[in-house]
N, C-alpha and C. Protein backbone atom coordinates (compact mmCIF):
# COMPACT_ATOMS: atom_id res chain seq x y z
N UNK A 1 0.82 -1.18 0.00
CA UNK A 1 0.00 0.00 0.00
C UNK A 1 0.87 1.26 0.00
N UNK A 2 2.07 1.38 0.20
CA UNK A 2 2.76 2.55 0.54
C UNK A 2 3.57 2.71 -0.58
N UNK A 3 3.97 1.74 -1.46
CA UNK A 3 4.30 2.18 -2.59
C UNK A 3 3.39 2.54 -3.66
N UNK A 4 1.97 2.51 -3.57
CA UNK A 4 0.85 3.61 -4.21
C UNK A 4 1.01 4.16 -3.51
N UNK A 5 1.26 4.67 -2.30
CA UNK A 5 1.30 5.85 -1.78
C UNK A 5 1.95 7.14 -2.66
N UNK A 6 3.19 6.07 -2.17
CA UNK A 6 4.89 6.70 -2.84
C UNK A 6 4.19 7.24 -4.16
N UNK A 7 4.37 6.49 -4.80
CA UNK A 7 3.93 6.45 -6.17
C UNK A 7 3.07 7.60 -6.89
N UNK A 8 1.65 7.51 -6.21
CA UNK A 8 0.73 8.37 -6.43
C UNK A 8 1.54 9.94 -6.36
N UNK A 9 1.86 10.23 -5.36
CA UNK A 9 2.40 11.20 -4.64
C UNK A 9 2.90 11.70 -5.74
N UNK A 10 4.46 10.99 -6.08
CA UNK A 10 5.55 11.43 -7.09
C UNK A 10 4.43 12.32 -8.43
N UNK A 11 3.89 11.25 -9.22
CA UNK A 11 2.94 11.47 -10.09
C UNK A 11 2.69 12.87 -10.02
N UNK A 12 2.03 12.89 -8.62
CA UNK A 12 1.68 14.16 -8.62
C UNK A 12 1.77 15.50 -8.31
N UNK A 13 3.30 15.02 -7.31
CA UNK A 13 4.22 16.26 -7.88
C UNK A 13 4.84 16.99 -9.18
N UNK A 14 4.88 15.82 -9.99
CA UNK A 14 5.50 15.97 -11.24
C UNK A 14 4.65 16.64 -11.98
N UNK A 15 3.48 16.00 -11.64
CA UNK A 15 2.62 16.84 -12.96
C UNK A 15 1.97 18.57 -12.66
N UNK A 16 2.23 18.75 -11.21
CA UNK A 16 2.58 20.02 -10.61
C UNK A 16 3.48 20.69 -11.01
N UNK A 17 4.62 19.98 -11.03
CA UNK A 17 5.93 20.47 -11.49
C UNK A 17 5.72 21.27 -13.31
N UNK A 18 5.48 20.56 -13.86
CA UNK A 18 5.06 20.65 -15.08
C UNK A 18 4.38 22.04 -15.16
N UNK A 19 3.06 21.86 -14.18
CA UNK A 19 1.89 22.84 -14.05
C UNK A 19 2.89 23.92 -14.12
N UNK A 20 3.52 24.09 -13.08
CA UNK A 20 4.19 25.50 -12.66
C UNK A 20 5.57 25.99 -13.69
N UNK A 21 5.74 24.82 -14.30
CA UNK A 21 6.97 25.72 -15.53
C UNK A 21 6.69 25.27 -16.57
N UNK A 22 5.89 25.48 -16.79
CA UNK A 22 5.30 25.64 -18.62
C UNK A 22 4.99 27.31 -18.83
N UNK A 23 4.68 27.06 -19.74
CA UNK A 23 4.75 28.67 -20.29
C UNK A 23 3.57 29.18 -19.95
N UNK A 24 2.48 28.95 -20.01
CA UNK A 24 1.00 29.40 -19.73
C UNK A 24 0.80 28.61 -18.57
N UNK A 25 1.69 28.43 -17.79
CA UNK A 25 1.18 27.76 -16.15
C UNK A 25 1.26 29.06 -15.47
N UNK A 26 0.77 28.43 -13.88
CA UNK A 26 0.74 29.20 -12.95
C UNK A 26 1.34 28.47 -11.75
N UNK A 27 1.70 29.15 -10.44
CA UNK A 27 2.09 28.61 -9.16
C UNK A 27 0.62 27.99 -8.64
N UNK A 28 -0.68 28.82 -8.56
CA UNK A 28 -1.93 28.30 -8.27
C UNK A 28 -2.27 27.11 -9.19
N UNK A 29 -2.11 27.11 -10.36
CA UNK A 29 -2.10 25.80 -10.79
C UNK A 29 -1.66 24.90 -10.41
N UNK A 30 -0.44 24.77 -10.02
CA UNK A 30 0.22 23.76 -9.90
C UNK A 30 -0.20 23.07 -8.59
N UNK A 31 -0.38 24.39 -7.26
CA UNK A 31 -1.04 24.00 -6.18
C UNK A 31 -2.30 23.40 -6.31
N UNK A 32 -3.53 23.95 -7.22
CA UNK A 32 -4.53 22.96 -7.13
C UNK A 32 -3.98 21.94 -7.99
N UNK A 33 -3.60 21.58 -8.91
CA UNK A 33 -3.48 20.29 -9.54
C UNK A 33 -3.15 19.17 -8.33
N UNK A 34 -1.92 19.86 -7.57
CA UNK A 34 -1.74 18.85 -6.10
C UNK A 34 -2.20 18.43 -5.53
N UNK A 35 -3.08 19.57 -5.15
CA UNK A 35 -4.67 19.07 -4.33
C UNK A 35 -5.61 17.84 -4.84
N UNK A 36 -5.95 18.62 -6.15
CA UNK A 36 -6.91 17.75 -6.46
C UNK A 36 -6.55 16.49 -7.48
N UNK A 37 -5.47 16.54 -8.10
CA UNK A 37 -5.04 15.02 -8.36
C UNK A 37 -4.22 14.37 -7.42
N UNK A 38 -3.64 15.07 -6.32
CA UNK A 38 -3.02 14.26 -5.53
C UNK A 38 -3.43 13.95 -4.26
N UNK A 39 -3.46 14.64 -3.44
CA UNK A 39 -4.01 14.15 -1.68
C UNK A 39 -5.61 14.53 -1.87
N UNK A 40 -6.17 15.02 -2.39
CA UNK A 40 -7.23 14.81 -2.25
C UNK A 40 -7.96 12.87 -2.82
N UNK A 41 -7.74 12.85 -3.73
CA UNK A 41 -8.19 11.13 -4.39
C UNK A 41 -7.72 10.40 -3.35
N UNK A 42 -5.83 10.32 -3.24
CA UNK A 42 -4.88 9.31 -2.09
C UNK A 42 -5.35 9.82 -1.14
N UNK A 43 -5.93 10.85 -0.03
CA UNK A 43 -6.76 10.64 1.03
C UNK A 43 -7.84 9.43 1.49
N UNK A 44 -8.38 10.00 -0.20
CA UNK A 44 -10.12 8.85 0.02
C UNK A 44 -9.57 7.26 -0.22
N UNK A 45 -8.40 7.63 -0.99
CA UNK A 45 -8.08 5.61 -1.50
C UNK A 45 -7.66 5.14 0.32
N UNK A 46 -6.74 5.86 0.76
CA UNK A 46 -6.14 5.46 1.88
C UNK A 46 -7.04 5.03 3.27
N UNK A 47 -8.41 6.49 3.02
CA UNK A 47 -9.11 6.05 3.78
C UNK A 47 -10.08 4.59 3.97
N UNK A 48 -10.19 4.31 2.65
CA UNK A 48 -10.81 2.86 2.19
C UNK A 48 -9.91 1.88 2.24
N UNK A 49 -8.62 2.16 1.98
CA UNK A 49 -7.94 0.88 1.79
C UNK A 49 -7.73 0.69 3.76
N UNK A 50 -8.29 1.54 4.62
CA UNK A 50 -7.83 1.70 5.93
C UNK A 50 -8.78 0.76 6.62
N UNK A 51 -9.86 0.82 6.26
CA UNK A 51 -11.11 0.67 6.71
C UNK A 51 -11.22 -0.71 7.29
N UNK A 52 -10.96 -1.69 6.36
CA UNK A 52 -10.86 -3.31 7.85
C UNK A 52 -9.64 -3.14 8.83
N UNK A 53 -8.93 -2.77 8.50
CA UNK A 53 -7.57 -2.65 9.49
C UNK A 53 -8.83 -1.54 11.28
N UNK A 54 -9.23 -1.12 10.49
CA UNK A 54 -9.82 -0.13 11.29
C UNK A 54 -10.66 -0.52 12.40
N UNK A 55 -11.77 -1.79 11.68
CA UNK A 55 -12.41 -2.60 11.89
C UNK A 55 -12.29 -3.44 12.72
N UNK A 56 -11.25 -4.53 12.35
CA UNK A 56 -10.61 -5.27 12.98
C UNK A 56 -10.03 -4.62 14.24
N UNK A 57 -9.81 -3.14 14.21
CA UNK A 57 -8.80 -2.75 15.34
C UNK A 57 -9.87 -3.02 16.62
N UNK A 58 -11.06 -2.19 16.31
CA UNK A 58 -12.02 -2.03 17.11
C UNK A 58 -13.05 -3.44 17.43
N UNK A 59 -13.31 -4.12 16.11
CA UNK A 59 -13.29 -5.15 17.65
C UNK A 59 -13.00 -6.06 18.32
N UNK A 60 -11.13 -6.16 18.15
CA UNK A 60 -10.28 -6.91 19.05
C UNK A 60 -10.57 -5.96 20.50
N UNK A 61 -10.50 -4.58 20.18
CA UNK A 61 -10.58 -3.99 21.48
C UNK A 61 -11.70 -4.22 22.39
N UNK A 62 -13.12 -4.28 21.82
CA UNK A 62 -13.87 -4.74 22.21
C UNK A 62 -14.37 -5.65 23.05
N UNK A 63 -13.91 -6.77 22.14
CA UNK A 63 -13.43 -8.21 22.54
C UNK A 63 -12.33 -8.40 23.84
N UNK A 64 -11.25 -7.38 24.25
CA UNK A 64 -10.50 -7.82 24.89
C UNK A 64 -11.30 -6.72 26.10
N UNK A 65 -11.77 -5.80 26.44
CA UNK A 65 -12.50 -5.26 27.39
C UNK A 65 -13.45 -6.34 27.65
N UNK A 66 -14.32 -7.06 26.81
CA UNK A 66 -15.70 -7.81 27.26
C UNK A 66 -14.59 -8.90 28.18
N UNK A 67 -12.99 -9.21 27.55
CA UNK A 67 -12.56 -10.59 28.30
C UNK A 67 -12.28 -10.08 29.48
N UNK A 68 -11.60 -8.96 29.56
CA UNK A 68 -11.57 -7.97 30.81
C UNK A 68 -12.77 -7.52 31.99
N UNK A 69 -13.60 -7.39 31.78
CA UNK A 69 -14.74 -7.52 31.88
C UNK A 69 -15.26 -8.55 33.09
N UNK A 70 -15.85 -9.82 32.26
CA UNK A 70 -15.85 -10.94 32.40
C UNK A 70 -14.59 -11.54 33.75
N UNK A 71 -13.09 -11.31 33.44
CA UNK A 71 -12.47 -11.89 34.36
C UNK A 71 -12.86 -11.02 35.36
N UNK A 72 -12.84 -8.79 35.84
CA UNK A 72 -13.25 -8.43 36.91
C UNK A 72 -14.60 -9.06 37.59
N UNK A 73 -15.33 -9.35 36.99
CA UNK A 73 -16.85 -9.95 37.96
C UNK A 73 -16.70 -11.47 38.12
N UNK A 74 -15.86 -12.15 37.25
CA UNK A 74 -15.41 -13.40 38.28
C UNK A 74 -14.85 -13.24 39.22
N UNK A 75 -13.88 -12.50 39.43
CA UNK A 75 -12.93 -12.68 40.07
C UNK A 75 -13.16 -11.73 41.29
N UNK A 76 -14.27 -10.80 41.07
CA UNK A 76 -14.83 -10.22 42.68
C UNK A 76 -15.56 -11.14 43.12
N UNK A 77 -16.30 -11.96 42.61
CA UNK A 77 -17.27 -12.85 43.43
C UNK A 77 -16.76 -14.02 43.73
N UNK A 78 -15.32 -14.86 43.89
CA UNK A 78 -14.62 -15.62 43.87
C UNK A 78 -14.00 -15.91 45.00
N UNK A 79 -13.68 -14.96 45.65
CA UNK A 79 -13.66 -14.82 46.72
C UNK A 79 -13.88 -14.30 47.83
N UNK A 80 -15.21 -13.65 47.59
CA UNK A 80 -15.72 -13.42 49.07
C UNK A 80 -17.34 -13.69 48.11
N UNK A 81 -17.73 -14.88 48.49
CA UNK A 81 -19.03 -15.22 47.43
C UNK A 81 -20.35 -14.40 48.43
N UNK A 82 -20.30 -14.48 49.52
CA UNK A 82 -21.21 -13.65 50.26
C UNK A 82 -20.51 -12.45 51.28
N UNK A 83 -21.35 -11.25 50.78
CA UNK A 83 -20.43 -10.08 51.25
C UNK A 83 -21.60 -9.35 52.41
N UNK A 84 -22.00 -10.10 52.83
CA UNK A 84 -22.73 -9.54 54.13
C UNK A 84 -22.08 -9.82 55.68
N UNK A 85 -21.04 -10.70 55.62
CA UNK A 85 -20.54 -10.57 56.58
C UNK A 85 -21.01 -11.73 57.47
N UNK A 86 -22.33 -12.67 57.19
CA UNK A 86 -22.71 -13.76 58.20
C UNK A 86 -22.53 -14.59 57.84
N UNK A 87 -22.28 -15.88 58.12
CA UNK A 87 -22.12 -17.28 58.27
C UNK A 87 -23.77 -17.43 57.36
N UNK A 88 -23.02 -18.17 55.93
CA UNK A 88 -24.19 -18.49 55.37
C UNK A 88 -25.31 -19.66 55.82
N UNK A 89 -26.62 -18.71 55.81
CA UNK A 89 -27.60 -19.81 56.28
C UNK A 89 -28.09 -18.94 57.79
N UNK A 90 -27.52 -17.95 58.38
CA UNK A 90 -27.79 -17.55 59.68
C UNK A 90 -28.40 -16.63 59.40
N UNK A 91 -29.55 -16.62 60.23
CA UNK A 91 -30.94 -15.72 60.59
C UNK A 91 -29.84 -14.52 60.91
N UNK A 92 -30.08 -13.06 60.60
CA UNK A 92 -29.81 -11.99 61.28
C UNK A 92 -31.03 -11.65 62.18
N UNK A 93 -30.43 -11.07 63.15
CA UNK A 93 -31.35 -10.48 64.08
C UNK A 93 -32.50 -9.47 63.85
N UNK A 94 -33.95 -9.87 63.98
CA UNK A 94 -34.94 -9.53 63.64
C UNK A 94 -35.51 -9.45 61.59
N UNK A 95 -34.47 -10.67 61.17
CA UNK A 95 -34.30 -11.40 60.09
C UNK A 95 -35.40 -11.91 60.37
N UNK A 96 -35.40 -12.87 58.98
CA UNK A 96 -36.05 -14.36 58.26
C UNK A 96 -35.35 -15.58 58.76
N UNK A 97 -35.40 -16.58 59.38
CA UNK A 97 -34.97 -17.97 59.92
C UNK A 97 -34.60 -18.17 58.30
N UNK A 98 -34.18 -19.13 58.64
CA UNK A 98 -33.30 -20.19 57.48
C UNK A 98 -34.70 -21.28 57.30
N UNK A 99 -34.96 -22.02 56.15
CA UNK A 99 -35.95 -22.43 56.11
C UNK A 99 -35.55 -23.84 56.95
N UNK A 100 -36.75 -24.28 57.40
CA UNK A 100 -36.99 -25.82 58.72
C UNK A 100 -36.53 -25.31 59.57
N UNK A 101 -36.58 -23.85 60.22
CA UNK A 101 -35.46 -23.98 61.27
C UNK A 101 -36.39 -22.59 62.12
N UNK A 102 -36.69 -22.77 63.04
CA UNK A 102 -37.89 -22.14 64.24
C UNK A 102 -36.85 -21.02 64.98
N UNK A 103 -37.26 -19.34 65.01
CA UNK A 103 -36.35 -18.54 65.56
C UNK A 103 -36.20 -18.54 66.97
């Protein structure tokens, strides 16, 4: 891809070049010819030829936050599986009994 880059580019300096020393050229010529046969088109190609790379970038990232993700909420509830502080199964005071079991 970077030697169309290269490539394009040269092209279109040259034919700038041209623009600006010919006999009925101009310096503004030569500047828009740059523009618009050169970084303007190789902008839009680059931006398209960019576009799965782009894709792909976003959703490996995705993908590696959801795995990120995923391991923080395992891994808080893993070890401390009940975070109230009582012995699972025990009535708190002015609680609910544990079921079969008379307060």
């Amino acid at each position: 891809m970077y030697l169309v880059v290269i490539a394009w580019l040269y092209v279109a300096v040259m034919m700038s070049a041209a623009e600006a020393t010919a006999d009925n050229g101009s310096l503004l010529g030569a500047i828009v010819t740059f523009f618009l046969y050169g970084l303007l088109p190789l902008s839009l190609v680059v931006y398209l030829m960019l576009g799965p790379r782009r894709r792909r970038a976003i959703r490996e990232r995705e993908a590696a936050e959801e795995t990120q993700r995923q391991q923080e909420t395992r891994g808080a509830g893993s070890d401390r599986p009940d975070a109230g502080g009582h012995a699972p199964g025990a009535a708190e005071p002015g609680g609910v009994a544990p079921v079969g079991k008379e307060p």
